[in-house]
N, C-alpha and C. Protein backbone atom coordinates (compact mmCIF):
# COMPACT_ATOMS: atom_id res chain seq x y z
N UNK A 1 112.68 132.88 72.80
CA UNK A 1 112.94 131.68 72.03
C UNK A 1 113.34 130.56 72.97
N UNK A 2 112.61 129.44 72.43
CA UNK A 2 113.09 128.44 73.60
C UNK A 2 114.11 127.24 72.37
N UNK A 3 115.14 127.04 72.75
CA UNK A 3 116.60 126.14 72.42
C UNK A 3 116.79 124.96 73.26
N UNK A 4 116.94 123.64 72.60
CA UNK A 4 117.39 121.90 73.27
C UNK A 4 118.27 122.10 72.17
N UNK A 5 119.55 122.18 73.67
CA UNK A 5 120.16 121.33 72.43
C UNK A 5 121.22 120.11 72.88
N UNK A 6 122.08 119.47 72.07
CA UNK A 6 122.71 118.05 72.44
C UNK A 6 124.25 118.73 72.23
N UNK A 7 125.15 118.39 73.16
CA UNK A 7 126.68 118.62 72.51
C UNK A 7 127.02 116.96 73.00
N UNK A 8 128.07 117.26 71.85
CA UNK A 8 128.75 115.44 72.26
C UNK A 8 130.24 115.75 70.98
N UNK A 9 130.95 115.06 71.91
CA UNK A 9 132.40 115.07 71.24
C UNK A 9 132.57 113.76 71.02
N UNK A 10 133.90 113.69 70.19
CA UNK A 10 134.65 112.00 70.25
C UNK A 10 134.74 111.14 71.22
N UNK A 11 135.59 112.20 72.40
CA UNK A 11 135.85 111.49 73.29
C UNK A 11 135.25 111.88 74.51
N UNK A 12 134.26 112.84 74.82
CA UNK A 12 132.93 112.74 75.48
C UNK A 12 133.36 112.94 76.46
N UNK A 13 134.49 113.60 77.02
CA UNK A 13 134.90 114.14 78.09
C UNK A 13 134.85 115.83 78.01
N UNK A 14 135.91 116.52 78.32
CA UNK A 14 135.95 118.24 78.45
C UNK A 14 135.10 118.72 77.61
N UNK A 15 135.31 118.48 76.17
CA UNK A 15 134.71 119.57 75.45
C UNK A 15 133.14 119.35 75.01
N UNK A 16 132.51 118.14 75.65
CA UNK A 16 131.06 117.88 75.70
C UNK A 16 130.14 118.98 76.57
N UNK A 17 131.29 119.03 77.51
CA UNK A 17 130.91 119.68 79.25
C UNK A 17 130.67 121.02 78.94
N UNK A 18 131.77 121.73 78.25
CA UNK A 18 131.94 122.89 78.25
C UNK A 18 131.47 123.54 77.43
N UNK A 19 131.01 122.54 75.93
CA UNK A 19 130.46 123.17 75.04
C UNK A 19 129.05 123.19 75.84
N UNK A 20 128.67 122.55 76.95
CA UNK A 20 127.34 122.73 77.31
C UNK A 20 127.31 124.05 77.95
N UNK A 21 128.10 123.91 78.81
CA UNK A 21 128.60 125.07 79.98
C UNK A 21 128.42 126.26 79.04
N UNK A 22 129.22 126.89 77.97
CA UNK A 22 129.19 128.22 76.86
C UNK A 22 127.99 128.15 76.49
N UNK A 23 126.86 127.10 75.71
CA UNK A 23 125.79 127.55 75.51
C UNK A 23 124.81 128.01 76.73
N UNK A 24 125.02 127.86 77.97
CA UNK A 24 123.70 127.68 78.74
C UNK A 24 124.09 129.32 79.41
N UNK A 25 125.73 129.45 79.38
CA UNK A 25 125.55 131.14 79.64
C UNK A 25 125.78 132.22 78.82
N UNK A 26 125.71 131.66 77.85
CA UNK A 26 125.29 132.62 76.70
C UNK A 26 123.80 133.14 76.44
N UNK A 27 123.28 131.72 76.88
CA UNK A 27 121.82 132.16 76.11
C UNK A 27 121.26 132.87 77.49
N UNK A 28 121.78 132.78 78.78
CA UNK A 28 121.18 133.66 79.57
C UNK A 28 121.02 134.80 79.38
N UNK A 29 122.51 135.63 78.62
CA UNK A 29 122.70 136.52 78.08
C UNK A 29 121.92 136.72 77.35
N UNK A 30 121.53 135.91 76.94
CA UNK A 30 121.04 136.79 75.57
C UNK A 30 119.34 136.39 75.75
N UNK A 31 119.24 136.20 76.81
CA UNK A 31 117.63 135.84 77.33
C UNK A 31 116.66 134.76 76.30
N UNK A 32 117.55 134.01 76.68
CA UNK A 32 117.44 132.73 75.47
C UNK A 32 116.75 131.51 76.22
N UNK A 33 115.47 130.74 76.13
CA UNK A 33 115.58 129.43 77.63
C UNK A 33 116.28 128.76 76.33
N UNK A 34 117.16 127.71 77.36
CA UNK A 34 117.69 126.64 77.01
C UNK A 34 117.62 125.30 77.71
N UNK A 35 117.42 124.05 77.35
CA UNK A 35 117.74 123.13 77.72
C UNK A 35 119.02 122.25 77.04
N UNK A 36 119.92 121.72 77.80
CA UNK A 36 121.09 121.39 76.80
C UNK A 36 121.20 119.36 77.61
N UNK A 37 121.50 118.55 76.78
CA UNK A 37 121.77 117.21 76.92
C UNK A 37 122.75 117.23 76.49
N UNK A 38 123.71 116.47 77.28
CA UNK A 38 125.09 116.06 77.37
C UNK A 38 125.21 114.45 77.18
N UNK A 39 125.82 114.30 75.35
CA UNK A 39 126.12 112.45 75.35
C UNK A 39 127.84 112.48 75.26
N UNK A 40 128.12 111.80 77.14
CA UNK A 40 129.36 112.57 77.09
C UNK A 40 130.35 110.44 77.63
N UNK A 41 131.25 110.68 78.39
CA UNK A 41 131.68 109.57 78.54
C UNK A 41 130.53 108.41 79.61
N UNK A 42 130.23 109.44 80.11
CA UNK A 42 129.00 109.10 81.45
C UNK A 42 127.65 109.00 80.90
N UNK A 43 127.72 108.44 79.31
CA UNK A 43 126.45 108.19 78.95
C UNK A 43 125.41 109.89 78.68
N UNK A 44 124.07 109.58 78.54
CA UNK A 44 123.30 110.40 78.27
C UNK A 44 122.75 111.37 79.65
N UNK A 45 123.02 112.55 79.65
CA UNK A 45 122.74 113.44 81.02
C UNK A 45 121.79 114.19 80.93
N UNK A 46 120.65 114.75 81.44
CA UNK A 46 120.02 115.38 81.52
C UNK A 46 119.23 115.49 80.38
N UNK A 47 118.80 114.25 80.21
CA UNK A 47 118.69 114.01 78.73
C UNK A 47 117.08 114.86 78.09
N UNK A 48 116.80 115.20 77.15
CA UNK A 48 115.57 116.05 76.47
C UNK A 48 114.20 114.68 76.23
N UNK A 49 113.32 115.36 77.03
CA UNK A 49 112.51 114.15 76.52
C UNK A 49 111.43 114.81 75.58
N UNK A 50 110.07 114.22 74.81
CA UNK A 50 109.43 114.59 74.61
C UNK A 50 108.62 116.03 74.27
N UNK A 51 108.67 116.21 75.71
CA UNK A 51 108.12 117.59 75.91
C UNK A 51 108.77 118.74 75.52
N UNK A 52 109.95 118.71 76.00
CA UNK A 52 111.33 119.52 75.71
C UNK A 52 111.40 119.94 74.40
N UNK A 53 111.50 118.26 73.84
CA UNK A 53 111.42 118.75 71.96
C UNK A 53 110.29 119.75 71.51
N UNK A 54 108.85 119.18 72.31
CA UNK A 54 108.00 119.46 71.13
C UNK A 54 107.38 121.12 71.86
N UNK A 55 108.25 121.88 72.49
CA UNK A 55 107.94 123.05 72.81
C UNK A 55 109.32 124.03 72.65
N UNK A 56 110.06 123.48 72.15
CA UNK A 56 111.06 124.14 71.50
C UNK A 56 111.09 124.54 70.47
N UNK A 57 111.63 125.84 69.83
CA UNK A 57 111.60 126.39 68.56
C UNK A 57 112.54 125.93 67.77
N UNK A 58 113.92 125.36 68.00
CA UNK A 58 114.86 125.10 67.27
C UNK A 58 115.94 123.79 68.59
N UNK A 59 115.76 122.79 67.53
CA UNK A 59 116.86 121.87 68.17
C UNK A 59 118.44 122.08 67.70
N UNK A 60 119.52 122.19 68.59
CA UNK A 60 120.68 123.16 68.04
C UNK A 60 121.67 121.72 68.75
N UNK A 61 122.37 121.12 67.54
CA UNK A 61 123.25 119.52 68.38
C UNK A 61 124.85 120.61 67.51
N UNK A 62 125.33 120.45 68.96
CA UNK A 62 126.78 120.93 68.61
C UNK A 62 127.59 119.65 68.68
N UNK A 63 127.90 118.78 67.96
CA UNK A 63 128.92 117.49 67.56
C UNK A 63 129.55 117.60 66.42
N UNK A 64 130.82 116.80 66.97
CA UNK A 64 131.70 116.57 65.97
C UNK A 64 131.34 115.01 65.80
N UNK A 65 130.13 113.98 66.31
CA UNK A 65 130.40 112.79 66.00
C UNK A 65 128.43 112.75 65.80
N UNK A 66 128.27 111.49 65.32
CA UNK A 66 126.54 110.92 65.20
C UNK A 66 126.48 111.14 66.63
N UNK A 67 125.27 111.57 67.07
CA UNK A 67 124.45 111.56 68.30
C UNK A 67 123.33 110.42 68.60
N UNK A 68 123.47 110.05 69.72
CA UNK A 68 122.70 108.76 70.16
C UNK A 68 121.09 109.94 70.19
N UNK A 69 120.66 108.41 69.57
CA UNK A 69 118.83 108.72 69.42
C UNK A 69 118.59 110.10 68.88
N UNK A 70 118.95 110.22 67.87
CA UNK A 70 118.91 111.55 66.80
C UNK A 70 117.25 111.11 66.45
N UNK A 71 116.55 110.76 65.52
CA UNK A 71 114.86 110.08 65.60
C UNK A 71 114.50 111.23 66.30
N UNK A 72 114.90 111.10 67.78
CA UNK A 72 113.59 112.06 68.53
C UNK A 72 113.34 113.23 68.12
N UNK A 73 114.19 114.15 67.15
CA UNK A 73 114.16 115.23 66.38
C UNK A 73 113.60 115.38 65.04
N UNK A 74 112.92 114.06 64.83
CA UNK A 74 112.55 114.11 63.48
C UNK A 74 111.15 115.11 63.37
N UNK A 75 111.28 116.04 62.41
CA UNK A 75 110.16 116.99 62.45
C UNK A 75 110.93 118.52 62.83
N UNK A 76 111.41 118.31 64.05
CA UNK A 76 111.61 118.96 64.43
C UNK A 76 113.02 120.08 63.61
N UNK A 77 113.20 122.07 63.80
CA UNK A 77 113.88 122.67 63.44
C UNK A 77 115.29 122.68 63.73
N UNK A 78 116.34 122.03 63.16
CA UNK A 78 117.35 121.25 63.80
C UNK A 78 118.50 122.33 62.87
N UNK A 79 119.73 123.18 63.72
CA UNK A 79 121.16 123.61 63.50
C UNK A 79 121.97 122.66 64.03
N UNK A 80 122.86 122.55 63.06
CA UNK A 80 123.84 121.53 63.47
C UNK A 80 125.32 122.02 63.15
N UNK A 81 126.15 122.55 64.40
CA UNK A 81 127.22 122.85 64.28
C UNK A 81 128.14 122.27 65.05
N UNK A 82 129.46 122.74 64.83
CA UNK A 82 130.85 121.37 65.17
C UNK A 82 130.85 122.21 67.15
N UNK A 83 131.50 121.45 67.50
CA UNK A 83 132.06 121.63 69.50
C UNK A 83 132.60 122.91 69.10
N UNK A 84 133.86 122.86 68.56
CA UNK A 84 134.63 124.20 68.19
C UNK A 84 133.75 125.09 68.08
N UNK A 85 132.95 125.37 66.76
CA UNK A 85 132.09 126.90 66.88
C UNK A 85 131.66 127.16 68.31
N UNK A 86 131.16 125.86 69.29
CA UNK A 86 130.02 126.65 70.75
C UNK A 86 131.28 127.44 71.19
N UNK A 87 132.95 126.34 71.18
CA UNK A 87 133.74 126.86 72.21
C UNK A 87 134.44 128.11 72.21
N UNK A 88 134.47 128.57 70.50
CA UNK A 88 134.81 129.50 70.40
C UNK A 88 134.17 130.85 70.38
N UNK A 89 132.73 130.92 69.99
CA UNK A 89 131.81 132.24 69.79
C UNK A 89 130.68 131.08 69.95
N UNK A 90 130.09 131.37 70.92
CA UNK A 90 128.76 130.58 71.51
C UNK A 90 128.01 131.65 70.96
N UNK A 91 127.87 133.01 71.07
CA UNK A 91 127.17 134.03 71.09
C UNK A 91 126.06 134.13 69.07
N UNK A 92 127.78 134.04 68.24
CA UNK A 92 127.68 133.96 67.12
C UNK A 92 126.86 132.42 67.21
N UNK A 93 126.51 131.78 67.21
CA UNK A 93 125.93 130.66 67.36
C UNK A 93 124.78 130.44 67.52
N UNK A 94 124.26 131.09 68.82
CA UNK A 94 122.99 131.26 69.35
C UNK A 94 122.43 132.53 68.63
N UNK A 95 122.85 133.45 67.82
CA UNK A 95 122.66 134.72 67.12
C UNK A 95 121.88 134.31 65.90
N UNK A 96 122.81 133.40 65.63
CA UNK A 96 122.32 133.23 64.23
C UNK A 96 121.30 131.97 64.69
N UNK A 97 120.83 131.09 65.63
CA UNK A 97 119.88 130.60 65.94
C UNK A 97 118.40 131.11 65.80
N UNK A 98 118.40 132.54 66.42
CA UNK A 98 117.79 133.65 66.46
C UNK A 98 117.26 133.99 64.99
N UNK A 99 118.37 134.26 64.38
CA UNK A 99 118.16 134.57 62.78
C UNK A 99 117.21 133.25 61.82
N UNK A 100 117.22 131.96 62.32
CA UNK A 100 116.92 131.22 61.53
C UNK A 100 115.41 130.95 61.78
């Protein structure tokens, strides 16, 4: 299964980072590709273009706030869960990604 996904917090510092950081070694685990974009204080990082989207099976935005340039997902299979769930059980997260 291939996974893009976006984390972004309020204040777009630690828990943007880390919720990226828990998904990207989880899904190794769990032999998952991932690409993850970070809209954090430093603006948009590693951001998903095009291609990314449209060869992905499921777009997965872990925020607690609106995400800049949401549009590019239109069409596309989109989970949308809060920072907290990645930080606490990434696994349960990406599991049930799997499931959907």
């Amino acid at each position: 299964m291939k996974i893009v996904a976006v984390t972004a917090c309020p204040t777009g510092i630690a828990h943007t980072y880390m919720a990226a950081d828990a998904l990207r070694k989880e899904a190794q685990k769990m032999k998952i590709q991932i690409k993850v974009e970070t809209q954090g204080a430093m603006g948009i990082e590693d951001q998903l273009n095009s291609v990314d989207i449209s060869h992905a099976d499921m777009v997965l935005i872990a925020s607690d706030i609106e995400i800049e340039q949401r549009a590019r997902f239109a069409g596309s299979k989109i989970r949308h869960v809060t920072i907290e769930q990645v930080l606490t059980d990434a696994n349960s997260v990406l599991a049930d990604c799997l499931r959907l």
